[in-house]
C-alpha atoms as a PDB file:
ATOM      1  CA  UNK A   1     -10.257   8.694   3.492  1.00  0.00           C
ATOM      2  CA  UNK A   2     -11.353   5.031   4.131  1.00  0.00           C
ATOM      3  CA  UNK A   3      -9.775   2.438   2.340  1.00  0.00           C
ATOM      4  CA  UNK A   4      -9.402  -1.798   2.745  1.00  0.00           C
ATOM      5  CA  UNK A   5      -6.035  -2.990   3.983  1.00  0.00           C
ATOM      6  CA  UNK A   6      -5.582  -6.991   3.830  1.00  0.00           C
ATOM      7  CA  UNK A   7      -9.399  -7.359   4.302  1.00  0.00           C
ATOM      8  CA  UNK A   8      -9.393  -4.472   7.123  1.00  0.00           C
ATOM      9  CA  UNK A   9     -10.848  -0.994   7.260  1.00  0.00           C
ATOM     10  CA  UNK A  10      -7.647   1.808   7.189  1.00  0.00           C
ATOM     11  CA  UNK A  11      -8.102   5.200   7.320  1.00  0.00           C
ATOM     12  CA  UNK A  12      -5.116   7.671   4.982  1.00  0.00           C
ATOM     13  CA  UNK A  13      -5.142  11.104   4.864  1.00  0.00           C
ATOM     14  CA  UNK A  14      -6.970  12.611   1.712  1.00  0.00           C
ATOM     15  CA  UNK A  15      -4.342  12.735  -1.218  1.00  0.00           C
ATOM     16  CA  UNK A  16      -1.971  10.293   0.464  1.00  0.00           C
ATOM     17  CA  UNK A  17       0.138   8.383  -1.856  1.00  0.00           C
ATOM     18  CA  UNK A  18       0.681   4.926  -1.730  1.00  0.00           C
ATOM     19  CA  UNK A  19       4.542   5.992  -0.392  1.00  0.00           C
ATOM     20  CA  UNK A  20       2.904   7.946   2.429  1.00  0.00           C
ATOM     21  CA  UNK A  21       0.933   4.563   3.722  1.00  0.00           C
ATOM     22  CA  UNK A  22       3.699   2.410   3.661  1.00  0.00           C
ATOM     23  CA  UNK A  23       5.870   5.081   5.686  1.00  0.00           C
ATOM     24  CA  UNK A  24       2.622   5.497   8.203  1.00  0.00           C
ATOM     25  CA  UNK A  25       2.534   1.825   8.385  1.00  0.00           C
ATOM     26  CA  UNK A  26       6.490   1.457   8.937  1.00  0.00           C
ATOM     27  CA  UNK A  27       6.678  -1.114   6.097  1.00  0.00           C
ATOM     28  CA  UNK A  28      10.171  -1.379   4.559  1.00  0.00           C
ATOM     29  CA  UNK A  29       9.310  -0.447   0.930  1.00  0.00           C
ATOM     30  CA  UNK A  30      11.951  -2.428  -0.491  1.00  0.00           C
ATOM     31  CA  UNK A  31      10.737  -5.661   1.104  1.00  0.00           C
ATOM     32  CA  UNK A  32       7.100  -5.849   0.035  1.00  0.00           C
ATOM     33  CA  UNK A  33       4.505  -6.009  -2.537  1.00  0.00           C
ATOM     34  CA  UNK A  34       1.478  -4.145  -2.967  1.00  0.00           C
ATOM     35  CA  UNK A  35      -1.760  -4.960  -4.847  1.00  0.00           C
ATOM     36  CA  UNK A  36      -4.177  -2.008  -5.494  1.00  0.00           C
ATOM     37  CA  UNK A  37      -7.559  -2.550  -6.752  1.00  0.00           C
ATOM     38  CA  UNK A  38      -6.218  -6.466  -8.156  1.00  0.00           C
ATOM     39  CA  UNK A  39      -3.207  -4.598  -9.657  1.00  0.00           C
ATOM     40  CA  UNK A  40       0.498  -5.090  -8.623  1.00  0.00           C
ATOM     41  CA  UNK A  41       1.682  -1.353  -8.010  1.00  0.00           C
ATOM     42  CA  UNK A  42       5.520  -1.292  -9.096  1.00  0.00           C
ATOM     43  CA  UNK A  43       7.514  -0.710  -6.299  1.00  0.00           C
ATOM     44  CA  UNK A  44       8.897   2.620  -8.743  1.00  0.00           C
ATOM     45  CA  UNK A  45       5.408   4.070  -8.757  1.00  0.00           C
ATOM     46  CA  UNK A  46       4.440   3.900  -5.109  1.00  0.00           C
ATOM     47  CA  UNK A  47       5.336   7.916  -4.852  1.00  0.00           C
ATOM     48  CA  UNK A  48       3.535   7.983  -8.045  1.00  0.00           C
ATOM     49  CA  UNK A  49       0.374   6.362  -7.290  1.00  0.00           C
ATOM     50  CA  UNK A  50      -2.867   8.337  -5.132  1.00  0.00           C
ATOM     51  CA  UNK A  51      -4.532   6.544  -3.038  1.00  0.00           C
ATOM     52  CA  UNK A  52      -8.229   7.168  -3.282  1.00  0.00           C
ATOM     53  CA  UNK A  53     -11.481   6.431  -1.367  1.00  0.00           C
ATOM     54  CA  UNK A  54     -12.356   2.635  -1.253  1.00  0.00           C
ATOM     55  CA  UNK A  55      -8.992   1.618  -2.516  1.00  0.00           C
ATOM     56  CA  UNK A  56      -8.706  -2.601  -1.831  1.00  0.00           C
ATOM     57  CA  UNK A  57      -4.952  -2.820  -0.884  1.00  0.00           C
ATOM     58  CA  UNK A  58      -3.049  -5.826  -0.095  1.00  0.00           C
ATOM     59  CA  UNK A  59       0.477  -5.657   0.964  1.00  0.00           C
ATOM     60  CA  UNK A  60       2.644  -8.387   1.567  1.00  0.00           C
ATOM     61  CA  UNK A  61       5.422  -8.616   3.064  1.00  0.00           C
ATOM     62  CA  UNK A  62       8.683 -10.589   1.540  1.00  0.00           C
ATOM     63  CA  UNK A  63      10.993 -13.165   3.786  1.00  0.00           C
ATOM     64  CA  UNK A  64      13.993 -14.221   2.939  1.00  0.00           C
ATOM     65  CA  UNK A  65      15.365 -17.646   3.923  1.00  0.00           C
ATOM     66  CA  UNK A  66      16.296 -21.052   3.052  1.00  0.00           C
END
């Protein structure tokens, strides 16, 4: 299924949750934030949540520093 990453086209496969995407994109799940259709996703529901076709995603990634 076709979806929009960060303003890009990204392909899933059908039925993927949002905790497969982040695992097929090697994103550390603990250190980001993710935005799905202009809704922050709790990190808790990511296993929870089904990605679906034309899904706007926008995952950011969190630095630490000082």
């Amino acid at each position: 299924m076709r979806l929009r990453l960060n303003g890009s086209v990204a392909e899933a496969p059908d039925g993927a949750t949002l905790e497969v995407l982040i695992g097929r994109l090697g994103l550390p799940a603990g250190r980001i934030a993710v935005e799905r259709n202009g809704d922050v996703v709790p990190r808790g529901q990511y296993a929870f949540v089904v990605l679906a076709e034309g899904d706007v995603l926008e995952v950011v990634t969190l630095v630490g520093g000082g």
